[in-house]
Structure formats: C-alpha cells, structure tokens
Protein backbone atom coordinates (compact mmCIF):
# COMPACT_ATOMS: atom_id res chain seq x y z
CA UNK A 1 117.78 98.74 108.91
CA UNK A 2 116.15 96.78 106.78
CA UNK A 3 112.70 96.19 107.85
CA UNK A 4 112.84 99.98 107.69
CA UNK A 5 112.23 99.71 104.10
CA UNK A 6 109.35 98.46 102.53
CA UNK A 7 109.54 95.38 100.10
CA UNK A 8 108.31 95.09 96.51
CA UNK A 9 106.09 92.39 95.91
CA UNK A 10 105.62 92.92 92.29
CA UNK A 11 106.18 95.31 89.55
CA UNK A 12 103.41 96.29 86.83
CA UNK A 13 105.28 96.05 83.28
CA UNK A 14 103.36 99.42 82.30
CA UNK A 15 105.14 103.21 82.02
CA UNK A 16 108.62 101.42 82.75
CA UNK A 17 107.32 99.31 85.85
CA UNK A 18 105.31 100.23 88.77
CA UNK A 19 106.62 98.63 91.97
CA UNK A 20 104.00 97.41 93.92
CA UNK A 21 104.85 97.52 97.65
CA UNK A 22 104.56 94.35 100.11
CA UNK A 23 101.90 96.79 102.32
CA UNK A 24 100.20 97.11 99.72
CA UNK A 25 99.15 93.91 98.54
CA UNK A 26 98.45 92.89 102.23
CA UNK A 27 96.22 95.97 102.39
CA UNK A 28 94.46 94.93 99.38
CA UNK A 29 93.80 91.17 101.17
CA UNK A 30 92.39 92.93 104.05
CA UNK A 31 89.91 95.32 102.33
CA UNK A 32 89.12 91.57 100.44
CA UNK A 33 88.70 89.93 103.64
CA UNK A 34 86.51 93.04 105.13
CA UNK A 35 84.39 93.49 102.01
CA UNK A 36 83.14 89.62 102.02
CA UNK A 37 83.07 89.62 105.55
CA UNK A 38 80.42 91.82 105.18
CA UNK A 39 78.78 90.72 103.02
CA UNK A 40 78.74 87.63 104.85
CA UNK A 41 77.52 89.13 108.11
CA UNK A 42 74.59 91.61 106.89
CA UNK A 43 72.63 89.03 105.03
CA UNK A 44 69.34 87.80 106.60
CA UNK A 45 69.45 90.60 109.45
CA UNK A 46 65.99 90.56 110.93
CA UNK A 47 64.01 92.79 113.34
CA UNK A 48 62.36 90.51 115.51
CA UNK A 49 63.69 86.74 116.10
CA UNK A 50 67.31 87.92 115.73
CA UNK A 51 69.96 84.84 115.09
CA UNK A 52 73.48 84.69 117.40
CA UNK A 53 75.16 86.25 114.13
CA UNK A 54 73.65 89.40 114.18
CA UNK A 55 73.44 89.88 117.98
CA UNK A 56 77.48 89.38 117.88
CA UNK A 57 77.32 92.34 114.52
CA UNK A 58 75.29 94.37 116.70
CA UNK A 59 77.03 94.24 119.76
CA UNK A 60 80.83 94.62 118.38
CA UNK A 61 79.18 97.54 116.08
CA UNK A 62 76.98 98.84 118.83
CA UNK A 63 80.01 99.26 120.99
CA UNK A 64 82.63 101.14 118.67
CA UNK A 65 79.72 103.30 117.93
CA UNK A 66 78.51 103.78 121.82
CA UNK A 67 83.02 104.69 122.38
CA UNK A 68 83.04 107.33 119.91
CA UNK A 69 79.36 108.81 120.80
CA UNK A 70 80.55 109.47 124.34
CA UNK A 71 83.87 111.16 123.12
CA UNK A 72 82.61 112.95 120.23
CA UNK A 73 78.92 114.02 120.91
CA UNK A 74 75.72 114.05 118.87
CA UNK A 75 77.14 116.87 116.62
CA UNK A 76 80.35 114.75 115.86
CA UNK A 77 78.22 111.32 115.07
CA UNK A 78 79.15 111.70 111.01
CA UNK A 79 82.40 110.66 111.52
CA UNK A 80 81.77 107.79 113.34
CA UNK A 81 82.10 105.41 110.42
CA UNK A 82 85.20 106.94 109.56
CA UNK A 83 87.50 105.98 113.04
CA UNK A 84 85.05 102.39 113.20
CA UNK A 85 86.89 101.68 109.77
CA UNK A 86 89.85 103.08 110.75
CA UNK A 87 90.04 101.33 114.20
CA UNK A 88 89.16 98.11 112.47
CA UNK A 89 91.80 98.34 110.12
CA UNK A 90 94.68 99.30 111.70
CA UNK A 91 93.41 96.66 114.30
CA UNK A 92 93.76 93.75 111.99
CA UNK A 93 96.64 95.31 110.23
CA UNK A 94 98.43 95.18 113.26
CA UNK A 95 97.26 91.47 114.50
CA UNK A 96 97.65 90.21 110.92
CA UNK A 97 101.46 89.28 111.53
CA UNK A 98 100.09 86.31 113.50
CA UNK A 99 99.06 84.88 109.82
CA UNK A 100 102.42 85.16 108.81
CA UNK A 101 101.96 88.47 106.67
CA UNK A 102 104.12 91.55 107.54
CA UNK A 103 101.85 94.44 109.11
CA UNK A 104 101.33 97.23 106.53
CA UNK A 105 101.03 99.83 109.75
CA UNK A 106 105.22 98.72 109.81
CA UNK A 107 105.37 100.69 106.20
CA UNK A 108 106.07 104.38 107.80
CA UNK A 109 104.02 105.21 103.94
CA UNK A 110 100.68 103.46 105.13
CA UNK A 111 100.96 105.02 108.52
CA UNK A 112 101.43 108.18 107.06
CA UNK A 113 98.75 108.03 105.09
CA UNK A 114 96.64 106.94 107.64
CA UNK A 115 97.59 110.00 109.48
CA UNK A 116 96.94 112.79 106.60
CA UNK A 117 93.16 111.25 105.88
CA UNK A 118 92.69 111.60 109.60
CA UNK A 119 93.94 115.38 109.81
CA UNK A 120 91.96 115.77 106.49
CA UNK A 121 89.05 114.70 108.63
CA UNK A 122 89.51 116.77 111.72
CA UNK A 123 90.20 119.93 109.46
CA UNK A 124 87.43 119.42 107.86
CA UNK A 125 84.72 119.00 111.06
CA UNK A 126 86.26 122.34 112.06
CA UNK A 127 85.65 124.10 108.69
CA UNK A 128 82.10 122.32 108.59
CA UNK A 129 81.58 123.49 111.90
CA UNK A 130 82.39 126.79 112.25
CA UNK A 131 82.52 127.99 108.37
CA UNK A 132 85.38 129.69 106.60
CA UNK A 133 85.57 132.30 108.45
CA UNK A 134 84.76 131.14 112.24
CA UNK A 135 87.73 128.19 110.63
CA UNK A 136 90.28 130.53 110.08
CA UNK A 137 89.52 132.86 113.64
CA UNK A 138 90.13 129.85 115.01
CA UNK A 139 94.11 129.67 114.16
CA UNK A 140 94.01 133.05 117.06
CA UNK A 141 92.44 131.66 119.77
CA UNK A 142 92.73 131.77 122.49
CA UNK A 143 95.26 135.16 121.69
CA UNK A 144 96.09 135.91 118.30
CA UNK A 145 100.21 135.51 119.37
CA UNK A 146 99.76 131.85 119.33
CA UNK A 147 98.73 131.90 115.72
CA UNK A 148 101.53 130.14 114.36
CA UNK A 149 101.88 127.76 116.80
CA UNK A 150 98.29 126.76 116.18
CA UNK A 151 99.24 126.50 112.11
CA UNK A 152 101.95 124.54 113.00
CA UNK A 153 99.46 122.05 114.56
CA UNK A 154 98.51 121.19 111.31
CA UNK A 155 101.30 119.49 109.85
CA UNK A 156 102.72 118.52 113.59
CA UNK A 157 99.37 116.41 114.05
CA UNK A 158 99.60 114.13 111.17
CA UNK A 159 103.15 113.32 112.28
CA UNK A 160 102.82 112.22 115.37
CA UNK A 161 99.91 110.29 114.54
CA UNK A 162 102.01 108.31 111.58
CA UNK A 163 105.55 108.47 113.65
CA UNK A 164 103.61 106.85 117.12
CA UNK A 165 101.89 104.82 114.92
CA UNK A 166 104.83 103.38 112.81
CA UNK A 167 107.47 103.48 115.90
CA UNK A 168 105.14 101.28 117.79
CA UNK A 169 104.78 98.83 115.43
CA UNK A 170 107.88 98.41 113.51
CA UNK A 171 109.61 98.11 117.13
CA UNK A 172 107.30 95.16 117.82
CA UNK A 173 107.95 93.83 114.75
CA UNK A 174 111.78 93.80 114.93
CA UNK A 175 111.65 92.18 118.49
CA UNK A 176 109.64 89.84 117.49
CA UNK A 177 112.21 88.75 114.91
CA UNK A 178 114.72 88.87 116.95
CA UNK A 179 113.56 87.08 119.72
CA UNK A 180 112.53 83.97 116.80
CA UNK A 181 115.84 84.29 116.02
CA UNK A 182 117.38 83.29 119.64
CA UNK A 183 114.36 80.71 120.34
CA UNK A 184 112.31 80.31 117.98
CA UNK A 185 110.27 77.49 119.49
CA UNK A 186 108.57 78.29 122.70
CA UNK A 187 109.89 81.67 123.79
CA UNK A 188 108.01 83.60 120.94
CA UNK A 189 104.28 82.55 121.99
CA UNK A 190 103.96 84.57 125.33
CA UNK A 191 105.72 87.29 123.61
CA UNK A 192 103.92 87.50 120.56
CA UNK A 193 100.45 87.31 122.74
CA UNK A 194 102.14 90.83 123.61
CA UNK A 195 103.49 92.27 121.02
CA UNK A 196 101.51 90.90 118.24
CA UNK A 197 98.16 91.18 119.92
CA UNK A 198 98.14 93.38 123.24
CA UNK A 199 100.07 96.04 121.50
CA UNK A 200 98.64 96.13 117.86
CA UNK A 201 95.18 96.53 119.35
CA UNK A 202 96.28 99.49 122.10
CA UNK A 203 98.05 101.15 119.02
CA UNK A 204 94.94 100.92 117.35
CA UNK A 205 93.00 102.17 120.40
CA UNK A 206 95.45 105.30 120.37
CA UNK A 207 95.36 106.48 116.92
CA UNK A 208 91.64 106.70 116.76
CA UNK A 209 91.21 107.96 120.22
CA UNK A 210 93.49 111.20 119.43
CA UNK A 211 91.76 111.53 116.45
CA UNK A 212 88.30 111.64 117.90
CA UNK A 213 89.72 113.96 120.48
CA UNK A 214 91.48 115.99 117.50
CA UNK A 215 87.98 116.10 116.24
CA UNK A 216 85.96 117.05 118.95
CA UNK A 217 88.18 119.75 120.02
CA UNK A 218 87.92 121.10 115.75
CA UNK A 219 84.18 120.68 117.20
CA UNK A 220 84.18 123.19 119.69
C-alpha cells in the first residue's frame, strides 16, 4: 500500500509549500539526461564520410520512425515525433530503476498524464482529419445507436492506457522489492533482467503501439 503513493522529494516554501513529487524530480533528470544527450549526439553529423556515432543515431532513429510509418501511413507521419518521444521515455522511465531511482511510470499521476496527451493526440488527428463536422459524424458510425458508446471511448481510452500502464509497472516494482527482501544477493539479477528490463521495454512497446493504432483508426 505504500508504494501506491507517491513520495515527496521536496517542498517549495512559496504559496504555503508546493510538494514536489519523487516522479517528478526523476522526470526532470531524464528530460536532463535526453536534452544533453542530444546535444551530444547531433553535433558534427555529416553527409558523406559518416562517423560510427551517427550511423548508430540514424539507425536507432531510422527504425522507430520506419515502426510507426508502417502502422500509421504517410498521412499519419506528423505524429511520429510524438510516440518516438513518448516510446523513449517511458522506455527509460521504466529501465531507470536499474540506477537505483524509482520509475515515475509507477506514479499512477505520470501515467495518467501520459495517457490524456496521447488521447489529446489521437482526438486531435481525427478532428484534423476529417474537420469539425466529418469529427463529430464520426461519434455515429458505423449506426448512429452506438453513439454513446463511441463518446464513451473517449474517456475509456485514456484509462486503460494509464491503468495498463501503471498496473504493469508498479506490480514489477513491488516484486522486485519483495523478492530483495527474501534474497537480496543473487536471486534478484535474473529477475530484474525481467522485470526491470524485458517488461519496462514491452510496456513501452504497448502504450505507443495502441496509440498509433488509436491514431490511425482517428485517421480513417
């Protein structure tokens, strides 16, 4: 019961004191870690006579954006950049509990918002798509009886997105403890490789691969 809540790490001494949440502040070391990675990794890109550097940038980049092309299409290729960031976030959010931080994705509030900016996202493509007015005919397809079932899809998206999302990992993460609690020398290393790695990266496979489909099918 207690990992289900999230932990303050601080508290800014301004309009009575802001609690700043443990998720947070590890959040805040990733978009660090991100932002001079790269800034790190785009300098000196060349043409012709590439180095090893930029072939690896190219070819982890290259292949995120070659996944989504194939599920979302030419006409869904401006929100590519969205699920690569996405995908790479939650994917070292996840695998970041192997540096000894606590995963932000096991706050149910990051997951969740994770989970409204995606649904913000997919609503949008459909309204860019279509236009107010093809948007909103498309709450009564394919028969206008299912119209409030397809309204309800709204708000039932986002949370299974952040419930799958935060289920998943907060279960790894309390097994993990556990299991460190019974052995904690050699026991937790092929479980961890599990948990800590297999899992946090399939999690992050999932989210962004419902949301592309979410997206393509806003697309259609």
């Amino acid at each position: 019961m207690e990992e289900l809540s999230s932990k303050t790490a601080f508290v800014i001494p301004v309009f009575g004191g802001i609690p700043v949440g443990e998720s947070v502040v590890v959040t805040w070391i990733i978009m660090a870690a991100l932002t001079i990675a790269s800034m790190v990794f785009v300098q000196g890109l060349r043409v012709e006579n590439v180095g090893k550097k930029q072939l690896a940038l190219e070819a982890g980049i290259g292949f995120l954006r070659d996944f989504f092309q194939d599920l979302l299409g030419e006409e869904g290729a401006g929100y590519i950049p969205y699920l690569i960031t996405v995908a790479i976030y939650i994917g070292i959010a996840n695998l970041i509990g192997l540096l000894g931080f606590t995963p932000p994705t096991k706050d149910i509030n990051v997951t969740a918002g994770l989970a409204i900016c995606s649904i913000a996202v997919i609503e949008y493509a459909g309204f860019h798509r279509k236009g107010l007015k093809g948007w909103l005919k498309s709450f009564a397809e394919p028969i206008p009886l299912i119209t409030p079932i397809n309204i309800l899809e709204i708000f039932i998206r986002p949370v299974s997105l952040c419930m799958r999302l935060f289920g998943n990992v907060l279960g790894a993460f309390v097994v993990m403890e556990l299991i460190k609690i019974v052995c904690p020398v050699a026991l937790p290393v092929p479980f961890s490789c599990y948990f800590d790695i297999f899992d946090g990266l399939i999690q992050a496979y999932v989210f962004v691969f419902l949301t592309s489909l979410f997206i393509k099918e806003a697309l259609e």
